[in-house]
C-alpha atoms as a PDB file:
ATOM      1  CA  UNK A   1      94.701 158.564 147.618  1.00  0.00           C
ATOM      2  CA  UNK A   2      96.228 155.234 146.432  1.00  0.00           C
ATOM      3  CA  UNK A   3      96.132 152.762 149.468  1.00  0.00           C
ATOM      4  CA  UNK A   4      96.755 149.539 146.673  1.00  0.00           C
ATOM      5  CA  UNK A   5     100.228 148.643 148.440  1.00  0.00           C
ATOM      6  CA  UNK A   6      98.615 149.139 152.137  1.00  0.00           C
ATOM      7  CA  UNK A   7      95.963 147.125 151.104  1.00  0.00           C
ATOM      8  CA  UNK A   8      98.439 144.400 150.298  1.00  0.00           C
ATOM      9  CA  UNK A   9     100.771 144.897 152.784  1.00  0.00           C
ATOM     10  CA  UNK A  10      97.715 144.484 155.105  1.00  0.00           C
ATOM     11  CA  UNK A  11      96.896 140.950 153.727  1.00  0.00           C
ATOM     12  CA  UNK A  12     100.237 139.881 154.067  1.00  0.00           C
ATOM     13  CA  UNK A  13     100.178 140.206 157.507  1.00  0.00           C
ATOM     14  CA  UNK A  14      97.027 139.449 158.707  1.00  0.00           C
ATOM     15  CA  UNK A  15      96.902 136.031 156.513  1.00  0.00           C
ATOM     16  CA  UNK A  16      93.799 136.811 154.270  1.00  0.00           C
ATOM     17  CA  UNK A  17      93.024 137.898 150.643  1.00  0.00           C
ATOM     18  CA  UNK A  18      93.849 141.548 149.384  1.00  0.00           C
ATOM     19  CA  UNK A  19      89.496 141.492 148.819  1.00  0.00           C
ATOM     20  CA  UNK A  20      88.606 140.810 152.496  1.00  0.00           C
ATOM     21  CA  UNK A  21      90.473 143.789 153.552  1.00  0.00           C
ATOM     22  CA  UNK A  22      88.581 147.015 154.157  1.00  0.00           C
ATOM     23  CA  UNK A  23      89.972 150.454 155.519  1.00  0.00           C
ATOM     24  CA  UNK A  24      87.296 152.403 157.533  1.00  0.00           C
ATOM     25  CA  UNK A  25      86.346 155.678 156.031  1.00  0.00           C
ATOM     26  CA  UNK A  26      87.696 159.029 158.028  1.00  0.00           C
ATOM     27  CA  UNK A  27      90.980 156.595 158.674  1.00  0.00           C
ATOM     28  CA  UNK A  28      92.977 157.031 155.320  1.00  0.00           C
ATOM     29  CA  UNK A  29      95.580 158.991 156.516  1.00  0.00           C
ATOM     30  CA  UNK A  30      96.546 157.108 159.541  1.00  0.00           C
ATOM     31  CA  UNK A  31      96.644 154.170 157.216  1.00  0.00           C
ATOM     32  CA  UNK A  32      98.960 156.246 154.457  1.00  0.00           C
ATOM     33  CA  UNK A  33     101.114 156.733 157.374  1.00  0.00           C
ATOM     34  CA  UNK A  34     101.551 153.038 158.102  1.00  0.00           C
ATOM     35  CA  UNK A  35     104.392 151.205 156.819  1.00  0.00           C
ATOM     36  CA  UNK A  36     105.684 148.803 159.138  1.00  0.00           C
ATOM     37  CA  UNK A  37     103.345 145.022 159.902  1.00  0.00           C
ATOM     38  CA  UNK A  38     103.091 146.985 163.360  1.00  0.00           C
ATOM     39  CA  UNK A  39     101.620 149.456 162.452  1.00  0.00           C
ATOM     40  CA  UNK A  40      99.385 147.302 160.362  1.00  0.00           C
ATOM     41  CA  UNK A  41      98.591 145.012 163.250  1.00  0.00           C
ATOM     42  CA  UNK A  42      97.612 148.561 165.486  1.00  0.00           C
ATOM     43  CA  UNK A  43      95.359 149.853 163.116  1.00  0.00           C
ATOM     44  CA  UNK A  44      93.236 146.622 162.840  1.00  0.00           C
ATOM     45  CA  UNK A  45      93.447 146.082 167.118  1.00  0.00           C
ATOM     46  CA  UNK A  46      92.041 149.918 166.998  1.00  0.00           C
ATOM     47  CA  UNK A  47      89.680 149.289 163.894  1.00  0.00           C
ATOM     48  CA  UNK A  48      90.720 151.127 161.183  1.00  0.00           C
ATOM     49  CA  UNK A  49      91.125 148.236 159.669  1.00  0.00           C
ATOM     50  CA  UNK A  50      88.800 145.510 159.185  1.00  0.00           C
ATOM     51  CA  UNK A  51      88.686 142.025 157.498  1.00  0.00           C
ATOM     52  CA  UNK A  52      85.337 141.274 155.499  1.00  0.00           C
ATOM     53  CA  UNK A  53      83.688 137.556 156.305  1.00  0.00           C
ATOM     54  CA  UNK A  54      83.942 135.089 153.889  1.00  0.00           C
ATOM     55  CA  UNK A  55      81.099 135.082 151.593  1.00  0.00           C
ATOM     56  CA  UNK A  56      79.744 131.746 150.184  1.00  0.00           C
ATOM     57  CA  UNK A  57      77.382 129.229 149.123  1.00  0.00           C
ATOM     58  CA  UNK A  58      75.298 128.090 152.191  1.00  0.00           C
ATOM     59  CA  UNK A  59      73.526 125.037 150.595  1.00  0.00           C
ATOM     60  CA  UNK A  60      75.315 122.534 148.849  1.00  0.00           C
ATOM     61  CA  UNK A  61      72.767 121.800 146.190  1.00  0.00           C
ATOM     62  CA  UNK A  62      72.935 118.712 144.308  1.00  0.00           C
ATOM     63  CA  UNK A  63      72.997 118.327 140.599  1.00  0.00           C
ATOM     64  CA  UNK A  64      70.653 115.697 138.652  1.00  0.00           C
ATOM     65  CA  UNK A  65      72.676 113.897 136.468  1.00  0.00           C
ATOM     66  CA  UNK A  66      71.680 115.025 132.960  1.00  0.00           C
ATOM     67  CA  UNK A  67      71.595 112.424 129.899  1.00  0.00           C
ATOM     68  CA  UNK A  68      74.357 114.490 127.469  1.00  0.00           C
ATOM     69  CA  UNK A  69      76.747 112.685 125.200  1.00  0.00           C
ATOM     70  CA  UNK A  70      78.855 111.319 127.723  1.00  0.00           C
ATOM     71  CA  UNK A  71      76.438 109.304 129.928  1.00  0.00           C
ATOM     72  CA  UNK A  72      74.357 107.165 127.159  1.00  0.00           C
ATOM     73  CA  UNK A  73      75.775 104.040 127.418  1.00  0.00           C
ATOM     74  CA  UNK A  74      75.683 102.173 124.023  1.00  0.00           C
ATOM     75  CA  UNK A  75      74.391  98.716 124.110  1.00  0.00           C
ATOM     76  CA  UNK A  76      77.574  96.268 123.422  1.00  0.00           C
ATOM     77  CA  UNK A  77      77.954  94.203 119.894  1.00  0.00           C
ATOM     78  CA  UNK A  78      79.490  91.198 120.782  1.00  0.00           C
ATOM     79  CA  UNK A  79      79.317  89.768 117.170  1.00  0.00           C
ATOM     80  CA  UNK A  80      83.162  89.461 116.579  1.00  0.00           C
ATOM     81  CA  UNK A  81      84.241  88.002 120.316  1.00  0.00           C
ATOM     82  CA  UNK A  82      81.445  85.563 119.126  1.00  0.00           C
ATOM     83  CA  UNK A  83      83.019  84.681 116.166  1.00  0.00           C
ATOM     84  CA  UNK A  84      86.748  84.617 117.300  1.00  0.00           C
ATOM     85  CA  UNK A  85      85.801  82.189 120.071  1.00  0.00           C
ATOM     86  CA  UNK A  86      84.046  79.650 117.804  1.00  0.00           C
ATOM     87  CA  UNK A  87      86.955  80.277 115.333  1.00  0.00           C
ATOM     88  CA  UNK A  88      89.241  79.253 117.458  1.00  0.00           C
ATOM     89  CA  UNK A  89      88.018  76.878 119.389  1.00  0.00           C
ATOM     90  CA  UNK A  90      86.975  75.157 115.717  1.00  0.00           C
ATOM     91  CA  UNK A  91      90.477  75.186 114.520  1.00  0.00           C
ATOM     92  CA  UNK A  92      91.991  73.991 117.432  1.00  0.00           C
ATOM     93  CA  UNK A  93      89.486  70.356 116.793  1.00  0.00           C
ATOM     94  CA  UNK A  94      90.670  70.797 112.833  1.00  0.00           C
ATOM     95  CA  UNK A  95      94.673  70.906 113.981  1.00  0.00           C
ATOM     96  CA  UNK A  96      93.459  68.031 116.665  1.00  0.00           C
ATOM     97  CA  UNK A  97      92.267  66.034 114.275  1.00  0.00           C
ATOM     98  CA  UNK A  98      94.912  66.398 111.385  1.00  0.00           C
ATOM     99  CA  UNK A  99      97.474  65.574 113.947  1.00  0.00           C
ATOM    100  CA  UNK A 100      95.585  62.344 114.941  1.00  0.00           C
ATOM    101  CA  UNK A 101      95.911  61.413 111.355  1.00  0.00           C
ATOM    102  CA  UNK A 102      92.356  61.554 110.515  1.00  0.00           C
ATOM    103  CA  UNK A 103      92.249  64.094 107.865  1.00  0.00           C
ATOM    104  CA  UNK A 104      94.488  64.661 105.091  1.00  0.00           C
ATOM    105  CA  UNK A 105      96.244  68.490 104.204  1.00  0.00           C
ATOM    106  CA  UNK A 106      93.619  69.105 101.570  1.00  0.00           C
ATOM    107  CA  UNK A 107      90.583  68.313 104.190  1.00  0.00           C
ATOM    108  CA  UNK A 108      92.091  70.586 106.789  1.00  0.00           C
ATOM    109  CA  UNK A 109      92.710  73.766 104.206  1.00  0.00           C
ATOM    110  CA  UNK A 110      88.835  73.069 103.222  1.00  0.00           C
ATOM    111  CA  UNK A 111      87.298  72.932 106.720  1.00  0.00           C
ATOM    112  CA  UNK A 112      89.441  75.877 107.899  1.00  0.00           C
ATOM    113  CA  UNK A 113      88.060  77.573 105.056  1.00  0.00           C
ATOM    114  CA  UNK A 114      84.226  76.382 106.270  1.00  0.00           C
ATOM    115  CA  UNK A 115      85.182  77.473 109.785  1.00  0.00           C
ATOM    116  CA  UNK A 116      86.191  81.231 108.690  1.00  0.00           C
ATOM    117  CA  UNK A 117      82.651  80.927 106.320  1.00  0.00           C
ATOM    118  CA  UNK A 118      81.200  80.199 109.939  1.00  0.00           C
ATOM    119  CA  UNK A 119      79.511  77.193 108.287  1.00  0.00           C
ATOM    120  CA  UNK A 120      79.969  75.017 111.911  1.00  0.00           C
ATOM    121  CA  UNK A 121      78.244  76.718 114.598  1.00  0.00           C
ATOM    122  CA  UNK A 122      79.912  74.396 117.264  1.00  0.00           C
ATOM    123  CA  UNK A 123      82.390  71.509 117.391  1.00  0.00           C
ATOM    124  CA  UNK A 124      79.227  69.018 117.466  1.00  0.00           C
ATOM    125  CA  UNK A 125      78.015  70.613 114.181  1.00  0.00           C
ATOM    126  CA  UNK A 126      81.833  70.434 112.852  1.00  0.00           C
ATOM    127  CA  UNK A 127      81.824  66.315 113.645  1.00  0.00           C
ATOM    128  CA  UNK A 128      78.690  65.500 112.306  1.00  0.00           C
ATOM    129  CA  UNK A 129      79.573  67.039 109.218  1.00  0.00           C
ATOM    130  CA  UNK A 130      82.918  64.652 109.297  1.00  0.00           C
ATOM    131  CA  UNK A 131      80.593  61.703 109.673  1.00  0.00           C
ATOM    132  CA  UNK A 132      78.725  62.624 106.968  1.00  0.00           C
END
């Protein structure tokens, strides 16, 4: 006996899922015989139809984060942010200092040409090799 469209019938109208439904043994033709939500509430006030509890984890158990690919942090190269900070904070004093007057075209094409080398390491280095 096929009781598939009771059985869903059954859930629709007593709010749960089509698994928590259960029809008592020795009942299956009362419940072939239903087919109105009625007759579906009736048979579950009189027991012939009963909804299973819900079933579920009782501890929440809590996972150790695990090392895998996507939690090793790699250790940061800061090489280039380095380098484009001294580079231009370096050619900012070369522009400073050809606007001034105090170096000529030719001396400003060579030091910018030092300062992408990274010959200066900082704008004291940079002057004293002016003075020089």
């Amino acid at each position: 006996m096929n009781l598939a469209k009771r059985k869903m019938l059954a859930a629709r109208v007593l709010g749960v899922g089509k698994g928590r439904i259960l029809f008592v043994a020795g009942q299956e033709s009362r419940i072939k015989d239903a087919i109105s939500r009625q007759d579906i509430l009736d048979l579950h006030k009189d027991g012939a139809i009963s909804i299973k509890e819900i079933g579920g984890r009782k501890i929440n158990i809590k996972r150790k984060n695990r090392r895998k690919t996507g939690r090793i942090k790699k250790k940061v190269n800061n090489r280039k942010a380095e380098y484009v900070i001294i580079t231009r904070k370096l050619r900012g004093v070369v522009r400073g200092l050809f606007r001034m007057g105090k170096i000529d075209n030719d001396k400003r094409r060579e030091l910018r040409r030092q300062v992408r080398a990274r010959k200066f390491k900082s704008k004291r280095h940079l002057k004293e090799s002016l003075e020089e």
